[in-house]
PDB file of N, CA and C in Angstrom:
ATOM      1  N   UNK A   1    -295.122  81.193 -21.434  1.00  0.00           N
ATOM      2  CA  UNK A   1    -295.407  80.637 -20.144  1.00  0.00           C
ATOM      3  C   UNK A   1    -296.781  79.972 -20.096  1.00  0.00           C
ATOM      4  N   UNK A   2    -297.668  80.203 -21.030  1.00  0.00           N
ATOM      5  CA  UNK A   2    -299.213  79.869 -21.158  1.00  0.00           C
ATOM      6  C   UNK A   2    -298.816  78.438 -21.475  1.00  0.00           C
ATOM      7  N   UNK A   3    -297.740  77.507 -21.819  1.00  0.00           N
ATOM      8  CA  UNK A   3    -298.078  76.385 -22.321  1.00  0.00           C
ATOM      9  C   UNK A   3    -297.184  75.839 -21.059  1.00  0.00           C
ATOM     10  N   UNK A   4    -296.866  76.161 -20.343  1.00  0.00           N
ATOM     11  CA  UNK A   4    -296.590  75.705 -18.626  1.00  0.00           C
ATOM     12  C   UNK A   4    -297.293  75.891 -18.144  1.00  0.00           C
ATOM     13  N   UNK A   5    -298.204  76.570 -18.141  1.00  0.00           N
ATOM     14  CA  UNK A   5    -299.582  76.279 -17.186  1.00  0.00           C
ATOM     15  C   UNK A   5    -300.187  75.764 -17.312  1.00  0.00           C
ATOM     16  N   UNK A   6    -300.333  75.642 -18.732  1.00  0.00           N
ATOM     17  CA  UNK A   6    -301.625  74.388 -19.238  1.00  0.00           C
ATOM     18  C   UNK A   6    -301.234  73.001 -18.912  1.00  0.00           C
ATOM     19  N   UNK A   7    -299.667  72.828 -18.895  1.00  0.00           N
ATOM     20  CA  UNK A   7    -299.277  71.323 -18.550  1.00  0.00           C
ATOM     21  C   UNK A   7    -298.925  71.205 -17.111  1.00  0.00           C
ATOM     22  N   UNK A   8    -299.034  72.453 -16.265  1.00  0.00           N
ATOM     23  CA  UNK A   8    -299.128  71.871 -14.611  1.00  0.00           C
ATOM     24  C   UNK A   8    -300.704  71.678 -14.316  1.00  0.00           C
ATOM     25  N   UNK A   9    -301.963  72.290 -15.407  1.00  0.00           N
ATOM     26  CA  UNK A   9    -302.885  72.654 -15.231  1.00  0.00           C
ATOM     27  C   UNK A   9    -303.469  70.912 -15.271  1.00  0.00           C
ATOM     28  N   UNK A  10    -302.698  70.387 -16.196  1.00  0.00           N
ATOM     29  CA  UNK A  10    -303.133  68.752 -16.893  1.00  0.00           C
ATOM     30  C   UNK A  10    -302.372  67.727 -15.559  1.00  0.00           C
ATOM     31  N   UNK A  11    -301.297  68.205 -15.328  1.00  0.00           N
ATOM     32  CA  UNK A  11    -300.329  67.424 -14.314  1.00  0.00           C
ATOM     33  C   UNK A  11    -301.327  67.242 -13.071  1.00  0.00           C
ATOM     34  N   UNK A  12    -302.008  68.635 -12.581  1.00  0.00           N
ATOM     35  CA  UNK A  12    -302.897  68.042 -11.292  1.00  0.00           C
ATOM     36  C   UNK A  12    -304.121  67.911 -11.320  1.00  0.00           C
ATOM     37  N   UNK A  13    -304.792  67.934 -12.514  1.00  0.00           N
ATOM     38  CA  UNK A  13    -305.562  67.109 -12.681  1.00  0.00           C
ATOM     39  C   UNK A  13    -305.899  65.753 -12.849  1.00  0.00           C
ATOM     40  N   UNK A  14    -304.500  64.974 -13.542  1.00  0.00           N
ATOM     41  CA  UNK A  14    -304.058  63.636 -13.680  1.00  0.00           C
ATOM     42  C   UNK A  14    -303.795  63.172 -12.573  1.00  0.00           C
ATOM     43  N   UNK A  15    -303.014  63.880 -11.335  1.00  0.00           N
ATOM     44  CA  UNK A  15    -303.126  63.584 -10.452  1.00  0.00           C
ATOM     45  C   UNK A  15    -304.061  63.576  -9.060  1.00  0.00           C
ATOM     46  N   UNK A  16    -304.947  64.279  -9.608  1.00  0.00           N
ATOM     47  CA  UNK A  16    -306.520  64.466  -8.826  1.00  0.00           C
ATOM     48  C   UNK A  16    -307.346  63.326  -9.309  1.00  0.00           C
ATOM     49  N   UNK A  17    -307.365  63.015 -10.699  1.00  0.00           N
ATOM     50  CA  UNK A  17    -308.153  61.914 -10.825  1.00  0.00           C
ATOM     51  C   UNK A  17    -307.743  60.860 -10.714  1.00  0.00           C
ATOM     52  N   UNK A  18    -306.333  60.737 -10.646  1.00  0.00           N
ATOM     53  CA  UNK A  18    -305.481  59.129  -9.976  1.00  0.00           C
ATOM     54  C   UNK A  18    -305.805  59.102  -8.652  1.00  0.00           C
ATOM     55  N   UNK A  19    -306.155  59.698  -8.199  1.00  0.00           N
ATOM     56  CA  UNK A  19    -306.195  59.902  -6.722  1.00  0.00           C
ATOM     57  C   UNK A  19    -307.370  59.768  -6.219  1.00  0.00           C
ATOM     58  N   UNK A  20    -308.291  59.909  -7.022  1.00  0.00           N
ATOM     59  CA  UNK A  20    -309.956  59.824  -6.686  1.00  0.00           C
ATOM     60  C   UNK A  20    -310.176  58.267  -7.262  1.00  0.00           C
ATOM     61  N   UNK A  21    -309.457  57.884  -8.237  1.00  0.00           N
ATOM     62  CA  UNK A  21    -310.106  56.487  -8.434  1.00  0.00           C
ATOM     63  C   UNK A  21    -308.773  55.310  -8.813  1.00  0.00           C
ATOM     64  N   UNK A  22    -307.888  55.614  -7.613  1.00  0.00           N
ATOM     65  CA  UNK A  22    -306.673  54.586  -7.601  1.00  0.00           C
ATOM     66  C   UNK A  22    -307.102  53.298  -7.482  1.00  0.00           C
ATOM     67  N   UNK A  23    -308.737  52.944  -6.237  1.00  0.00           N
ATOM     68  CA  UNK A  23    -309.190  51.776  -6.242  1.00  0.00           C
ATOM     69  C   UNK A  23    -309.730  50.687  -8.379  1.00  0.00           C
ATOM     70  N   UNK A  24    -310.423  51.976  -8.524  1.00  0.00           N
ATOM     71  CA  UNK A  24    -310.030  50.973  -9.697  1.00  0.00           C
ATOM     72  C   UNK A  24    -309.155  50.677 -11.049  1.00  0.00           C
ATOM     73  N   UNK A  25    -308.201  51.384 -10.524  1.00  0.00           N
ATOM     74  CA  UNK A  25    -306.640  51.208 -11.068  1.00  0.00           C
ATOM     75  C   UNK A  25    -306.033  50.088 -10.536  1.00  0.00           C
ATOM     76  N   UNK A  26    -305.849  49.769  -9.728  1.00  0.00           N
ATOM     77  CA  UNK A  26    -305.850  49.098  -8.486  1.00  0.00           C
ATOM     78  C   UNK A  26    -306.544  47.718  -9.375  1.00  0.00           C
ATOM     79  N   UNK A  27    -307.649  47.632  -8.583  1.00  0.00           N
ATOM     80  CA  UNK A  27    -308.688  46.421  -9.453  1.00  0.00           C
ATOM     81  C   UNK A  27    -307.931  46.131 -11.288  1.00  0.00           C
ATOM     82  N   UNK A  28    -308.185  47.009 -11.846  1.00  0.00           N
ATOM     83  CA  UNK A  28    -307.698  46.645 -12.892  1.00  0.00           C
ATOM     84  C   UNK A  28    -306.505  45.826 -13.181  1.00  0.00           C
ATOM     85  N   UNK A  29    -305.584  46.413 -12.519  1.00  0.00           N
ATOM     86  CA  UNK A  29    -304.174  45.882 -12.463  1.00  0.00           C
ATOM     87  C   UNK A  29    -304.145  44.454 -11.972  1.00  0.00           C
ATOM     88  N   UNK A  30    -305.284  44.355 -10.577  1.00  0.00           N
ATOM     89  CA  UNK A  30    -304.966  42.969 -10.784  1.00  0.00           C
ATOM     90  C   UNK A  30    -305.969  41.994 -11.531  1.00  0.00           C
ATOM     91  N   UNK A  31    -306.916  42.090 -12.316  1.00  0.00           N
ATOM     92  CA  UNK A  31    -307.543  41.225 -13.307  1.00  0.00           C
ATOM     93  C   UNK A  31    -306.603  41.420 -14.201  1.00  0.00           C
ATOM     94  N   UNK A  32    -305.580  42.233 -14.640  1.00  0.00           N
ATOM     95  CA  UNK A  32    -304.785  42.145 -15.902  1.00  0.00           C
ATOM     96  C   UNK A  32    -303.299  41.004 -15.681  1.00  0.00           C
ATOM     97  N   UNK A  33    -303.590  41.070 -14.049  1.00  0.00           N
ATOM     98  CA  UNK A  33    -302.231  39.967 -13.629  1.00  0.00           C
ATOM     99  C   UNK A  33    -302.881  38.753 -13.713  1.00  0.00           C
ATOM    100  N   UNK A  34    -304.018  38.289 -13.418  1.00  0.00           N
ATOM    101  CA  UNK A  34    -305.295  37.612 -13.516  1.00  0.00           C
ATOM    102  C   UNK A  34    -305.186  36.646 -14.884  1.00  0.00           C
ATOM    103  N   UNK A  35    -305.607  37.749 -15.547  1.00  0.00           N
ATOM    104  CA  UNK A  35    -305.699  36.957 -16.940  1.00  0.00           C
ATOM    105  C   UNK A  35    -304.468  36.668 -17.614  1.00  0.00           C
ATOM    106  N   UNK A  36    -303.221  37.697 -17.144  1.00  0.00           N
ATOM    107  CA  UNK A  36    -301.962  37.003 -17.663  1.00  0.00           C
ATOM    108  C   UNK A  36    -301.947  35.953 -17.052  1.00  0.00           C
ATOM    109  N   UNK A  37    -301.848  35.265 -15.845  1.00  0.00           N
ATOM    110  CA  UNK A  37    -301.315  34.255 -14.943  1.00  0.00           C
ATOM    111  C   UNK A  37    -302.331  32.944 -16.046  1.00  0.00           C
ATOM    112  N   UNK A  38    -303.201  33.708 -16.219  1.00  0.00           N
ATOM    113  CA  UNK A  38    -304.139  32.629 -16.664  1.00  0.00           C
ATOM    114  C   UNK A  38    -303.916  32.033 -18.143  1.00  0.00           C
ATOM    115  N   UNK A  39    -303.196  33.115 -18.858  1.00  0.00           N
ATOM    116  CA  UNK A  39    -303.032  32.887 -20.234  1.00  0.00           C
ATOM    117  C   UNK A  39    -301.624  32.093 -20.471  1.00  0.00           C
ATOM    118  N   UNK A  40    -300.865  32.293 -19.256  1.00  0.00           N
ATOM    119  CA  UNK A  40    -299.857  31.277 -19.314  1.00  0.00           C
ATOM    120  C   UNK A  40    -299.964  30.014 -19.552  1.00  0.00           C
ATOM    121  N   UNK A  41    -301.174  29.716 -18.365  1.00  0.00           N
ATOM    122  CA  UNK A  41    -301.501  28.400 -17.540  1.00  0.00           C
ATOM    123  C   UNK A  41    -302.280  27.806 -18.907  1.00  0.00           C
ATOM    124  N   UNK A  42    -303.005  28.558 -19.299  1.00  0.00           N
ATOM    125  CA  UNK A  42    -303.896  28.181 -20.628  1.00  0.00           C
ATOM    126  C   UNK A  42    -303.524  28.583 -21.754  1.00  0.00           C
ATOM    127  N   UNK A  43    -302.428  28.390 -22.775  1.00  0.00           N
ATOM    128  CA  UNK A  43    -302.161  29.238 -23.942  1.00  0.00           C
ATOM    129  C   UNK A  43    -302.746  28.934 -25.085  1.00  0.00           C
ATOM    130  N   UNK A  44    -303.434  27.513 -25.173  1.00  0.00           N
ATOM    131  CA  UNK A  44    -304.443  27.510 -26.506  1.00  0.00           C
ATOM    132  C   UNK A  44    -305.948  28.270 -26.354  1.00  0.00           C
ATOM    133  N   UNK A  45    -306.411  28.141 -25.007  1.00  0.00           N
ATOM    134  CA  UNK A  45    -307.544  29.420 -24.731  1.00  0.00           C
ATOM    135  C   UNK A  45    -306.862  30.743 -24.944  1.00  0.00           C
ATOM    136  N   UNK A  46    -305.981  31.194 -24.506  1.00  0.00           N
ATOM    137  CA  UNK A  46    -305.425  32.876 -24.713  1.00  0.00           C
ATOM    138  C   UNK A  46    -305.460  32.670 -26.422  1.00  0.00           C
ATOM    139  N   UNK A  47    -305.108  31.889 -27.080  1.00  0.00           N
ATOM    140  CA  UNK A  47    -304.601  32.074 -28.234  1.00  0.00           C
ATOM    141  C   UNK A  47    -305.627  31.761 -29.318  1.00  0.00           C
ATOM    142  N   UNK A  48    -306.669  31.077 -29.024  1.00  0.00           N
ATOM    143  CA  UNK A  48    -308.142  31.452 -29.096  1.00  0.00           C
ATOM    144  C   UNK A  48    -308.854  32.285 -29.004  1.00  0.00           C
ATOM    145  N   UNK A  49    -308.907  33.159 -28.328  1.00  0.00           N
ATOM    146  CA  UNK A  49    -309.002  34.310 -28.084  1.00  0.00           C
ATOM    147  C   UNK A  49    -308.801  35.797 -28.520  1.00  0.00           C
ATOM    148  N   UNK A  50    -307.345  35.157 -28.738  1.00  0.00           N
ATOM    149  CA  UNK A  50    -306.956  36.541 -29.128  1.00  0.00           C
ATOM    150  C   UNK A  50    -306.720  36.040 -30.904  1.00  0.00           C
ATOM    151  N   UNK A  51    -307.159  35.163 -31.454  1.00  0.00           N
ATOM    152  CA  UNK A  51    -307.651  34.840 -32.564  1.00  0.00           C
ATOM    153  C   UNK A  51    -308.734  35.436 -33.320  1.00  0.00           C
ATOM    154  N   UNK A  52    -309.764  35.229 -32.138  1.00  0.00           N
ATOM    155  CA  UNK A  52    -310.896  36.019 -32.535  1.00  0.00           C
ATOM    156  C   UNK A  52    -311.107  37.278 -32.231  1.00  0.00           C
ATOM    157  N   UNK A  53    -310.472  37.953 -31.433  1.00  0.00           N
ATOM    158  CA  UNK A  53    -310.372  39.106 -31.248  1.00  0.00           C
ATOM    159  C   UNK A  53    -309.706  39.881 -32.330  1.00  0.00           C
ATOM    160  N   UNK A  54    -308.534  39.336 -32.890  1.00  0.00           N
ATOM    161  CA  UNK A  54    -308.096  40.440 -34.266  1.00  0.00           C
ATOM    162  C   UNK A  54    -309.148  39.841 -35.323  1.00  0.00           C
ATOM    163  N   UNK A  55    -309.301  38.608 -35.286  1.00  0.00           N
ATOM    164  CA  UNK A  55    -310.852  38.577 -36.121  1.00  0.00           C
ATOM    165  C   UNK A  55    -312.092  39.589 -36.122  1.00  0.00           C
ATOM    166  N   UNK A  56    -312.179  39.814 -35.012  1.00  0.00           N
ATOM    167  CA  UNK A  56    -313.314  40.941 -35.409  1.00  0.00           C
ATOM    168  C   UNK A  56    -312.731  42.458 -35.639  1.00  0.00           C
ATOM    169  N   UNK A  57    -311.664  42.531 -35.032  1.00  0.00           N
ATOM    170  CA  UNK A  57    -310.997  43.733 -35.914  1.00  0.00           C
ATOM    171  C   UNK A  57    -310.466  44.041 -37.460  1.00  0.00           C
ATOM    172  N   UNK A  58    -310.303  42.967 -37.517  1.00  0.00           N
ATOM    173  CA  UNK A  58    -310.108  42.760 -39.348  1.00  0.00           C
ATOM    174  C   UNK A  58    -311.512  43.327 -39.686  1.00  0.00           C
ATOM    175  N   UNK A  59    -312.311  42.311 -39.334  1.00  0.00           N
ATOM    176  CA  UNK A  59    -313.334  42.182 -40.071  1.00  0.00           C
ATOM    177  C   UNK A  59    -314.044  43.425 -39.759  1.00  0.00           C
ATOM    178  N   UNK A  60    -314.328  44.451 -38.559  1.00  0.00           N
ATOM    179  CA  UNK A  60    -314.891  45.811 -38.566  1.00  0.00           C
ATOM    180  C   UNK A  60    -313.951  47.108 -39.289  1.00  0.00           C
ATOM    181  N   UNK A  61    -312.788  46.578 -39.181  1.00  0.00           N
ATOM    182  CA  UNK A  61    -311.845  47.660 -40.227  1.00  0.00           C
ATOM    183  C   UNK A  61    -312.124  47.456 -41.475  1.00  0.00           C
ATOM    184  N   UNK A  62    -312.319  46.422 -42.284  1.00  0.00           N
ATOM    185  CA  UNK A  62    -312.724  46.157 -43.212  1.00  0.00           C
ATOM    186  C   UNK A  62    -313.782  46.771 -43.828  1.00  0.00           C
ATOM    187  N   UNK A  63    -315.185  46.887 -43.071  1.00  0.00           N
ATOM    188  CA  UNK A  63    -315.869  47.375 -43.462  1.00  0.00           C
ATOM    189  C   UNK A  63    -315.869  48.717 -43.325  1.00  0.00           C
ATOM    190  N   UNK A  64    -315.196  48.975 -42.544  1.00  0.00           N
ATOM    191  CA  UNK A  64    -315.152  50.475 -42.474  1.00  0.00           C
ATOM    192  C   UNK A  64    -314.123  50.995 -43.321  1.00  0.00           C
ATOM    193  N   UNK A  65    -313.302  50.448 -44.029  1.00  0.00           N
ATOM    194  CA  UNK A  65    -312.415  50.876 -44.778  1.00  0.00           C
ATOM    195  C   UNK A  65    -313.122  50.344 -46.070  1.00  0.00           C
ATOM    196  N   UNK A  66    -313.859  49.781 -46.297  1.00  0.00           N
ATOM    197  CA  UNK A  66    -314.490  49.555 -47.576  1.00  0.00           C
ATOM    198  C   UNK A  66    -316.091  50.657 -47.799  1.00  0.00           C
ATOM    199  N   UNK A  67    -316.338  50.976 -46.490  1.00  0.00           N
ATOM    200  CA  UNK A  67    -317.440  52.232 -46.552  1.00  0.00           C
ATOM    201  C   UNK A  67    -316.613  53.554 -47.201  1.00  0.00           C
ATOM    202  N   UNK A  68    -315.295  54.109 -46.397  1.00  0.00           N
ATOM    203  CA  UNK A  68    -314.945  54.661 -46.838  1.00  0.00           C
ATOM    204  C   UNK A  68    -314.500  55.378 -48.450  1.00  0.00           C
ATOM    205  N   UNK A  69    -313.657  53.570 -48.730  1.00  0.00           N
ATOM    206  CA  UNK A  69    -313.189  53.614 -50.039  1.00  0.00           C
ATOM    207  C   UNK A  69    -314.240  54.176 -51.206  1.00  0.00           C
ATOM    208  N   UNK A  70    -315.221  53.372 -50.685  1.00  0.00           N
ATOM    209  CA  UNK A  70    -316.702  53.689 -51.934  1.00  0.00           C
ATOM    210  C   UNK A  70    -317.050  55.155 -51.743  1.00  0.00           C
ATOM    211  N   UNK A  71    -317.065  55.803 -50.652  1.00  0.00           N
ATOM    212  CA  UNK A  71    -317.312  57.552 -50.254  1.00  0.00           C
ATOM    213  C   UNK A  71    -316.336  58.289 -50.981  1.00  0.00           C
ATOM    214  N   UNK A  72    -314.930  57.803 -51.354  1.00  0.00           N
ATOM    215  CA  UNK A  72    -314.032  58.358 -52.010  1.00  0.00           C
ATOM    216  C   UNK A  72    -313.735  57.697 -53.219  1.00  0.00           C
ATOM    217  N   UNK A  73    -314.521  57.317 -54.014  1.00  0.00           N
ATOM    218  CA  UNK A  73    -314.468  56.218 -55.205  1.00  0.00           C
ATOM    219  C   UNK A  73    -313.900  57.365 -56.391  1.00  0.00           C
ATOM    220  N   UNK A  74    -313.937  58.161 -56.505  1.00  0.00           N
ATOM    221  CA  UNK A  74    -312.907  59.052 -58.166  1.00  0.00           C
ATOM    222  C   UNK A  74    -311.836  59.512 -57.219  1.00  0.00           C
ATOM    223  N   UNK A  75    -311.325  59.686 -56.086  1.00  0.00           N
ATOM    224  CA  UNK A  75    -309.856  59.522 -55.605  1.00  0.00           C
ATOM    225  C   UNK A  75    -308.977  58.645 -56.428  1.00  0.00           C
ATOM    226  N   UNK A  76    -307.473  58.689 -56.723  1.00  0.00           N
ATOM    227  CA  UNK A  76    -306.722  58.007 -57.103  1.00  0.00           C
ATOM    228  C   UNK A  76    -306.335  56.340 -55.845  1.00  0.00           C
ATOM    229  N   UNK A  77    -306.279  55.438 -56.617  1.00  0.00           N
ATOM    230  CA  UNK A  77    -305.938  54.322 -55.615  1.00  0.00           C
ATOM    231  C   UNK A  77    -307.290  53.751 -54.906  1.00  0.00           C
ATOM    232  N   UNK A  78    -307.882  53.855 -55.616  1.00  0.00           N
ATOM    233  CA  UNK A  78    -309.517  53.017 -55.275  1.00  0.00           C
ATOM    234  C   UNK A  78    -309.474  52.108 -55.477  1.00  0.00           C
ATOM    235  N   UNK A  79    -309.017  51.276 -56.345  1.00  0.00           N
ATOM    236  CA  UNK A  79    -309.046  49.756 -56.478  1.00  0.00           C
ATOM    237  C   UNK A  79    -308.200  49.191 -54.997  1.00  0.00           C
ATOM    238  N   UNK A  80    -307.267  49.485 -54.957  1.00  0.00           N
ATOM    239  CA  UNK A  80    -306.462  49.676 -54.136  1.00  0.00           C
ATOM    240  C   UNK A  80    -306.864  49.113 -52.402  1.00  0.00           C
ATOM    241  N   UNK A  81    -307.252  50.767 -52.613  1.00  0.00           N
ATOM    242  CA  UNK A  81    -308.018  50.736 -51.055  1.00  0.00           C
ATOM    243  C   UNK A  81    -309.224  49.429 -51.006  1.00  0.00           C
ATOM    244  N   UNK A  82    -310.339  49.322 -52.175  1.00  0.00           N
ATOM    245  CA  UNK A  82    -311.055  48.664 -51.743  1.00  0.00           C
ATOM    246  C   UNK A  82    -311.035  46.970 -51.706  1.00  0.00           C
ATOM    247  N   UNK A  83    -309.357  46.893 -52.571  1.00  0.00           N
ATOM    248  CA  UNK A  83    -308.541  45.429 -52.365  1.00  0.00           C
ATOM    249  C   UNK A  83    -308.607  45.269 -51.202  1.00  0.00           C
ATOM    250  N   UNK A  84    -307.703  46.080 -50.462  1.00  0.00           N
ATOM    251  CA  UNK A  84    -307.458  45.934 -49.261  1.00  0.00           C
ATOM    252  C   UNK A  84    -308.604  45.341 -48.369  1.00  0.00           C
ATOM    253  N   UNK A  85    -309.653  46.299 -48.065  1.00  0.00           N
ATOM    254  CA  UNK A  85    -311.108  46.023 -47.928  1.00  0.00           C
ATOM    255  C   UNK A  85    -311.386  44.810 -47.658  1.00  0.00           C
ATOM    256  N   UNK A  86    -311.703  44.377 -48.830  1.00  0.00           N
ATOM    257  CA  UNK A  86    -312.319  43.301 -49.181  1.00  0.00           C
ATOM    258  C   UNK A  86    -311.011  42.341 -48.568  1.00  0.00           C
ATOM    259  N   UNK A  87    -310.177  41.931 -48.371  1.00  0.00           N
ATOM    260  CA  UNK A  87    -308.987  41.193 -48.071  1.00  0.00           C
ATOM    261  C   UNK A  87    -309.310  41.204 -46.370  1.00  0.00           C
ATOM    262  N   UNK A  88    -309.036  42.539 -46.044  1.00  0.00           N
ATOM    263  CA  UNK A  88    -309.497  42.333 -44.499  1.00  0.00           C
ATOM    264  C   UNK A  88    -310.648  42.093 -43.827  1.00  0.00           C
ATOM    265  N   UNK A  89    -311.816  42.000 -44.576  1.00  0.00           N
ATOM    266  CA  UNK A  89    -313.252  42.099 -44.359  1.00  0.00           C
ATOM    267  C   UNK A  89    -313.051  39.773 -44.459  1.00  0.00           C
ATOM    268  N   UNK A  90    -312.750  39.438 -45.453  1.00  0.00           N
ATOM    269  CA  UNK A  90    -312.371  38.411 -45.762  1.00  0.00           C
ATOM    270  C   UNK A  90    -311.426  37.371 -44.746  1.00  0.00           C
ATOM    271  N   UNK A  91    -310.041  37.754 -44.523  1.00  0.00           N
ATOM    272  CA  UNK A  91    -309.727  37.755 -43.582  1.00  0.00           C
ATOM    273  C   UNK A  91    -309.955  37.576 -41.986  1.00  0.00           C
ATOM    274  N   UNK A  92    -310.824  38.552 -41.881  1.00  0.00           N
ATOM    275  CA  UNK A  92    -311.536  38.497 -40.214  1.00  0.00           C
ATOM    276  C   UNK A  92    -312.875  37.692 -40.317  1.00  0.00           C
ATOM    277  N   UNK A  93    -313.386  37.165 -41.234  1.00  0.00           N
ATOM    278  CA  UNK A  93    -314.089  36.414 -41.391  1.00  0.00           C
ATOM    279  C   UNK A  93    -313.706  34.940 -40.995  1.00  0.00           C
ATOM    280  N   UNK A  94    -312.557  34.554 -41.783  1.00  0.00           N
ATOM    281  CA  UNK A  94    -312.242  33.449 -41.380  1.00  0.00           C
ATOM    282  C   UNK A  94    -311.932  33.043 -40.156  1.00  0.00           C
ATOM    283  N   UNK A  95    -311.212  34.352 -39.354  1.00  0.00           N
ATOM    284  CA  UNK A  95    -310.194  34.502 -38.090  1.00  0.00           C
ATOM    285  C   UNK A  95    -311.579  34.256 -37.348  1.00  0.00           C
ATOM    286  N   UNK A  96    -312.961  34.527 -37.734  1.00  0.00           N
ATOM    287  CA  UNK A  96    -313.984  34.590 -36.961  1.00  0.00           C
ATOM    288  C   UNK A  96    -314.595  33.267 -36.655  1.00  0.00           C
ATOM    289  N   UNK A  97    -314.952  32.212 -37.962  1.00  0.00           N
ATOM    290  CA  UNK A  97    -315.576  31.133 -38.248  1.00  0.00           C
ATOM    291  C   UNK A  97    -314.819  30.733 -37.514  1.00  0.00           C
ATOM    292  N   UNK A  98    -313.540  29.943 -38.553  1.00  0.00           N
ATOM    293  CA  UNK A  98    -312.825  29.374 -38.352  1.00  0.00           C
ATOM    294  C   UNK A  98    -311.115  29.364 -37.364  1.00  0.00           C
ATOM    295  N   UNK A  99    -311.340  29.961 -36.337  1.00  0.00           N
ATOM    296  CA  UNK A  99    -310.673  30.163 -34.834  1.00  0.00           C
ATOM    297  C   UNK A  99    -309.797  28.927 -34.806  1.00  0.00           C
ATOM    298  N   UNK A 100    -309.983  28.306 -34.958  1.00  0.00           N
ATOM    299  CA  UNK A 100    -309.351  26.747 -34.204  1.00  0.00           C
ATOM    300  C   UNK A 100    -308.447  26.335 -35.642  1.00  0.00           C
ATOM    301  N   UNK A 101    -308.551  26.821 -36.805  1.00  0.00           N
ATOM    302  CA  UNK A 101    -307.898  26.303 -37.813  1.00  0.00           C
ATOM    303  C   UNK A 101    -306.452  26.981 -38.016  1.00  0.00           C
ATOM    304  N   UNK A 102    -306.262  28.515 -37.617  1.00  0.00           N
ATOM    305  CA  UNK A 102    -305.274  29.478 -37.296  1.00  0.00           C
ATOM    306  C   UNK A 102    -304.314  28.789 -36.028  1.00  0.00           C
ATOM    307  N   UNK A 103    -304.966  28.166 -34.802  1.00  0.00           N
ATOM    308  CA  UNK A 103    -304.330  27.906 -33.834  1.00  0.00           C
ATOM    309  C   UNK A 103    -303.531  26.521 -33.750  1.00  0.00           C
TER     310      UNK A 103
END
């Protein structure tokens, strides 16, 4: 029964804090209708955008998956991992510069 209490315990709390800040749930929801309406109207800006946006995710996974790889360098599959790395570090680079050449 301890793991029914803990999830009515989570249930009104989720619903205590929806309830304390519905206004900016609210707000949110509509800048997210906002920028859809907008990304329609504009799809080489949205797509610009969201160009460079997995651009810099490449490119910060990258390095963080190439910090890693080197922390675990006598693990099996190191070349591997730090292919990868270097590919996505590479990758989000370009997605970064060069934005307008992807689109």
């Amino acid at each position: 029964m301890s793991n029914q209490t803990d999830i009515d315990g989570l249930r009104r709390q989720l619903a205590q804090t929806i309830h304390t800040h519905w206004k900016l749930f609210l707000v949110q929801g509509i800048v997210m209708m906002v920028l859809g309406f907008l990304a329609v109207a504009e799809p080489n800006v949205a797509t610009l955008a969201v160009a460079l946006f997995v651009g810099w995710l490449f490119f910060i996974a990258g390095v963080f998956r190439a910090a890693s790889a080197w922390h675990s360098r006598q693990m099996p599959g190191f070349a591997w991992s730090m292919l990868t790395a270097v590919l996505s570090v590479a990758l989000g680079l370009i997605l970064i510069l060069r934005p307008l050449a992807v689109c």
